[in-house]
Structure formats: C-alpha cells, structure tokens
N, C-alpha and C. Protein backbone atom coordinates (compact mmCIF):
# COMPACT_ATOMS: atom_id res chain seq x y z
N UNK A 1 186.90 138.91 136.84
CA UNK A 1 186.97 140.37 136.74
C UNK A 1 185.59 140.87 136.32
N UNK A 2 184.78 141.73 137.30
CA UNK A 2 183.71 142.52 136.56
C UNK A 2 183.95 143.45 135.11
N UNK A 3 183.03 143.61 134.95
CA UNK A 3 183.05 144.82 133.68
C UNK A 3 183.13 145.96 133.49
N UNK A 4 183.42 146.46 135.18
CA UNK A 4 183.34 148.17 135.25
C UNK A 4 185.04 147.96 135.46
N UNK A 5 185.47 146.62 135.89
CA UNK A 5 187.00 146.76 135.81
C UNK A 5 187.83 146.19 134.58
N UNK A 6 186.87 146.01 133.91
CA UNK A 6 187.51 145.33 132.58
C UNK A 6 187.62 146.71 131.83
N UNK A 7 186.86 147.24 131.63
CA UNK A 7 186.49 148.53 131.18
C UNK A 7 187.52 149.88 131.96
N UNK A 8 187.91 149.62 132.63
CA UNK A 8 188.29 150.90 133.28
C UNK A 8 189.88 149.99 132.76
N UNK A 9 190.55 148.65 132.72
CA UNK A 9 191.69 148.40 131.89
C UNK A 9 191.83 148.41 130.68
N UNK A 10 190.76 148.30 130.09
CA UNK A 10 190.79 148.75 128.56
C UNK A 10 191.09 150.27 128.04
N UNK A 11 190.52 150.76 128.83
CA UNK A 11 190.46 152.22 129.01
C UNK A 11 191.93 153.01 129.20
N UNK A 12 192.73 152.21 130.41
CA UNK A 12 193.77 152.53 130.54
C UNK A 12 194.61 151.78 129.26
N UNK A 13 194.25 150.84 128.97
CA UNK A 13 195.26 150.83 128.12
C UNK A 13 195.12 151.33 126.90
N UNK A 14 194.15 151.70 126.08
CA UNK A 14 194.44 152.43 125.15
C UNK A 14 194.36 153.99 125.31
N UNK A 15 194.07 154.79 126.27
CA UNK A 15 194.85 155.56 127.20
C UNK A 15 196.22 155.75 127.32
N UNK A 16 197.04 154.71 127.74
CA UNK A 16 198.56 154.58 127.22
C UNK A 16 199.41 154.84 125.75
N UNK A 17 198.62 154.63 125.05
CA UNK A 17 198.77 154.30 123.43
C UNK A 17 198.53 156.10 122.69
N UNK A 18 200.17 156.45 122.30
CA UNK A 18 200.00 157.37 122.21
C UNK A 18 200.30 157.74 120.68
N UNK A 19 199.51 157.29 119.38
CA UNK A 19 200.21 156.95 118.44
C UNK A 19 200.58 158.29 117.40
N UNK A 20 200.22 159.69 118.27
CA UNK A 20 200.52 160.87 117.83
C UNK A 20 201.46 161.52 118.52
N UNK A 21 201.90 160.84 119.52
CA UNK A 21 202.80 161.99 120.52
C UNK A 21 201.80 163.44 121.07
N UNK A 22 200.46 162.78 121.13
CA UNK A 22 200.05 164.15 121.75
C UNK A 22 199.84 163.97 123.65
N UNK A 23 200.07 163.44 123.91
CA UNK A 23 200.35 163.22 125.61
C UNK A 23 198.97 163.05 125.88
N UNK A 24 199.16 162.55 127.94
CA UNK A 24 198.39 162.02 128.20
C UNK A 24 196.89 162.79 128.40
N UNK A 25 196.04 161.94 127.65
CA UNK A 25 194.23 162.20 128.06
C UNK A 25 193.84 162.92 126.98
N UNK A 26 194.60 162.90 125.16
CA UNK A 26 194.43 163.59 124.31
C UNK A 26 193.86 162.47 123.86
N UNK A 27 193.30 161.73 124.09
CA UNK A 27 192.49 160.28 123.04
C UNK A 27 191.62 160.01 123.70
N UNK A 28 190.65 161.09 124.93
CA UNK A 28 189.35 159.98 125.82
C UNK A 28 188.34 159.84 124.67
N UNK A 29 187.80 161.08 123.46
CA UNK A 29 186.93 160.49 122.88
C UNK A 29 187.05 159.12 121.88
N UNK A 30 188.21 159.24 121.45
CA UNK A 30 188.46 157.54 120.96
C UNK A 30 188.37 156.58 121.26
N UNK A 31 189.01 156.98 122.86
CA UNK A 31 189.46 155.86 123.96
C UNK A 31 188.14 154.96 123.80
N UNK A 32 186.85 155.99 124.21
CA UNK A 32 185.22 155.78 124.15
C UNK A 32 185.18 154.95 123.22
N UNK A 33 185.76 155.33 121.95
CA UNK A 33 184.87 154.87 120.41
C UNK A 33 185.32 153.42 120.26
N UNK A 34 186.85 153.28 120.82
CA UNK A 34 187.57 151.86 120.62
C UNK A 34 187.19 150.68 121.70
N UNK A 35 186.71 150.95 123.03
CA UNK A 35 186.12 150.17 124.13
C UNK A 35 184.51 149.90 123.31
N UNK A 36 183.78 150.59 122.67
CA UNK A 36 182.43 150.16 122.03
C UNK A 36 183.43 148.94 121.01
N UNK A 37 184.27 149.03 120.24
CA UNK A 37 184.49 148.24 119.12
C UNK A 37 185.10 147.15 119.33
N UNK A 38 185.48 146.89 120.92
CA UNK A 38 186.06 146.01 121.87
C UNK A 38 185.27 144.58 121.68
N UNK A 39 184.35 145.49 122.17
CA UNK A 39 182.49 144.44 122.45
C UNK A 39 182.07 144.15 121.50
N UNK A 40 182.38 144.62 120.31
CA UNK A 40 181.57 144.56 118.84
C UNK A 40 182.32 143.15 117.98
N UNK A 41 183.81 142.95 118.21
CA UNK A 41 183.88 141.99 117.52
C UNK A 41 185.27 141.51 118.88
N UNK A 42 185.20 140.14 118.29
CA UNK A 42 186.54 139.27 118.74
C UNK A 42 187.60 138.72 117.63
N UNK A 43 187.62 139.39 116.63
CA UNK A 43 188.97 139.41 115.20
C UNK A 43 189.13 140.47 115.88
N UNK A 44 191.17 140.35 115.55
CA UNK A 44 192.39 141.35 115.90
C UNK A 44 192.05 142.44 114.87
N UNK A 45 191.99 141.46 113.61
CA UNK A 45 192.44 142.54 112.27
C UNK A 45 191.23 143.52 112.08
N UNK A 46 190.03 142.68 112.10
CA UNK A 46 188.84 143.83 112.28
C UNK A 46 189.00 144.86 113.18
N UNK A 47 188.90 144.28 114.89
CA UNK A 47 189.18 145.57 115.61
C UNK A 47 190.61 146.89 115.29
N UNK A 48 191.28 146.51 114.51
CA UNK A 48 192.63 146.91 114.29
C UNK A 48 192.65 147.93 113.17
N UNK A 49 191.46 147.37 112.33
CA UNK A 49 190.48 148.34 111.50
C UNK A 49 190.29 149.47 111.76
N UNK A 50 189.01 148.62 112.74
CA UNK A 50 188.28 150.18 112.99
C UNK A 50 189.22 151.13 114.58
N UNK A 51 190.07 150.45 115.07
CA UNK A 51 190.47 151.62 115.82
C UNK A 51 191.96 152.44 114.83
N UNK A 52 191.98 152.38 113.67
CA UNK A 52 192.78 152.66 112.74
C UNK A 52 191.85 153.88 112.01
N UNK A 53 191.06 153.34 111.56
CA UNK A 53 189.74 154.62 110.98
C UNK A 53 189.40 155.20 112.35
N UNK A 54 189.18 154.91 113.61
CA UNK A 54 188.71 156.61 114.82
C UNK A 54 189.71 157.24 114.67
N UNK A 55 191.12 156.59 114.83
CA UNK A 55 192.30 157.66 114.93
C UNK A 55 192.31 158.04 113.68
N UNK A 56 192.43 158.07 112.72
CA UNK A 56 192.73 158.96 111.14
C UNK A 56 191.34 159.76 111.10
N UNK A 57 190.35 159.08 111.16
CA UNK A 57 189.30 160.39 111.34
C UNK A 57 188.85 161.40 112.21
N UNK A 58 189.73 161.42 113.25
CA UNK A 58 189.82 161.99 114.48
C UNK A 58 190.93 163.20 114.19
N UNK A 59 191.94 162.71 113.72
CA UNK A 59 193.34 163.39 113.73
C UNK A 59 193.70 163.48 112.18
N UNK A 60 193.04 163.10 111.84
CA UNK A 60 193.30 163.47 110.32
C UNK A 60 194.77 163.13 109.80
N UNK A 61 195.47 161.81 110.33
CA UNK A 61 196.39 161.78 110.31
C UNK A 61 196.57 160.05 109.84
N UNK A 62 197.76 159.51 108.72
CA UNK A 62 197.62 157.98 108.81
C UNK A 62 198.15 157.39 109.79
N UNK A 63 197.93 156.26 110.15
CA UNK A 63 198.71 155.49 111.40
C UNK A 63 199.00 154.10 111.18
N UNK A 64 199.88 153.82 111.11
CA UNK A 64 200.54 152.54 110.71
C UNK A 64 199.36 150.76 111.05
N UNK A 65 199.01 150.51 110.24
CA UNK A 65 197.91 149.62 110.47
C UNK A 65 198.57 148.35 111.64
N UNK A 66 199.81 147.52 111.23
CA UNK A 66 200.68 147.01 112.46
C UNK A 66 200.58 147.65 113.59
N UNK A 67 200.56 149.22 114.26
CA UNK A 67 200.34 149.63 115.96
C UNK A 67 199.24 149.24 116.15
N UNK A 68 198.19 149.23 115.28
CA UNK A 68 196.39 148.77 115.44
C UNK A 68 196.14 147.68 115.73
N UNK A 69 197.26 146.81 115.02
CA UNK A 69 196.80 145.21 115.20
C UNK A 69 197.47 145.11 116.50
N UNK A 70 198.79 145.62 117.31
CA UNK A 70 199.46 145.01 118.39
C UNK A 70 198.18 145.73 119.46
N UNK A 71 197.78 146.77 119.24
CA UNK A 71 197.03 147.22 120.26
C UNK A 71 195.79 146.58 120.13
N UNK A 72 195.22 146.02 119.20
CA UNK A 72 193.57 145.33 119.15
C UNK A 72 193.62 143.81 119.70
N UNK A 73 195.10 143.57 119.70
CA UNK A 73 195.51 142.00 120.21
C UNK A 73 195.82 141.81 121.48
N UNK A 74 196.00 143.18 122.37
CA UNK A 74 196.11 143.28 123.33
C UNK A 74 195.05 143.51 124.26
N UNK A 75 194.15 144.67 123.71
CA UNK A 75 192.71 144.48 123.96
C UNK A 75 191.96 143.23 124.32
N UNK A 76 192.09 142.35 123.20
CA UNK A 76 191.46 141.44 122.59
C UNK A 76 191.77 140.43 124.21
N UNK A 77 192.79 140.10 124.32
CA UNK A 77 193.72 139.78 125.10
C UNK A 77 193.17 139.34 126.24
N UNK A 78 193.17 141.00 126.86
CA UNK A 78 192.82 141.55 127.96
C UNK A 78 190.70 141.00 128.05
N UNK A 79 190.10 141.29 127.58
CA UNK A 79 188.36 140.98 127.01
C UNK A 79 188.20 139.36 127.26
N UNK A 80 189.41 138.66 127.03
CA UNK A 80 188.87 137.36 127.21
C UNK A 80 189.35 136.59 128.00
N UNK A 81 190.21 137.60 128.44
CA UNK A 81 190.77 136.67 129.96
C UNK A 81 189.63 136.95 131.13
N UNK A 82 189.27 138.35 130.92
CA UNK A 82 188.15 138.54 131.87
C UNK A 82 186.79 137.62 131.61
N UNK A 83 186.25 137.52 130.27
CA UNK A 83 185.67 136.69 130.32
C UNK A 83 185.76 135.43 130.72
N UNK A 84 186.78 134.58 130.65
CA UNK A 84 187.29 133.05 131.16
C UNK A 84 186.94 133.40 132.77
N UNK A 85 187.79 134.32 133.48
CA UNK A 85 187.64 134.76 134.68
C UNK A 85 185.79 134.59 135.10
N UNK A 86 185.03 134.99 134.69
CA UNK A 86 183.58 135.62 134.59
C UNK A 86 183.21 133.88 134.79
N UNK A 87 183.68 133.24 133.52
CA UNK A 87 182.64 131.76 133.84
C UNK A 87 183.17 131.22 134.59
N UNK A 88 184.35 130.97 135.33
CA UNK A 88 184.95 129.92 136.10
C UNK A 88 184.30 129.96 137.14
C-alpha cells in the first residue's frame, strides 16, 4: 500500500469516529492532528493519549480514554500492515 493510500484510510477512519455525535466531516482538523501522531509514535497508549488531548482541546469536552486506545490500535493496525505490505 502507498502512503497517499494509507493516509487517505487513516483519514477515513478516524473520520468515522464520532466520539461527540457531531456528524460527518465535524473532526477534519483533528482528523489532520491525529494522522501527524500516527507517524510520531508506534505505542497504542501513547497515540491514545494524544488523540484524547486534540479531542478535549478541540471540543472542550472529556472523552473516555478506552475509545482512544480502541481507535489508536486500530490506526496502529492499519500503519503497519501497510508498512509489512511496503517491504515485501
């Protein structure tokens, strides 16, 4: 898998992830902030972190740290299958 399509599934999937009920395409600047924090580390709980702090400082709102970790593990997931894909 290239990286403009790894990126455009990452994208969609936390795109999907709607952990305010505010519907679809109310999270692209996050969406942004959480695909940089993708690349930045390979720990669940770290990434699960910081896409836990964009959304509360974004929305000013808390968000259950468990939706962070299922969604940063899924990410995570998704980042290194493409990579395996990339060296084979």
């Amino acid at each position: 898998m290239d990286g403009q399509r790894l990126n455009r599934l990452l994208l969609e999937t936390v795109g999907a992830w709607d952990p305010f009920g505010c519907g679809n395409g109310a999270y692209e600047v996050e969406a942004i902030d959480v695909l940089q924090a993708v690349y930045d580390t390979d720990d669940a709980r770290k990434l699960a972190a910081r896409i836990q702090s964009i959304y509360e400082f974004a929305f000013d709102k808390p968000i259950p740290f468990r939706d962070c970790l299922k969604l940063a593990g899924r990410l995570l997931e998704l980042k290194q299958s493409a990579s395996c894909s990339l060296t084979s």
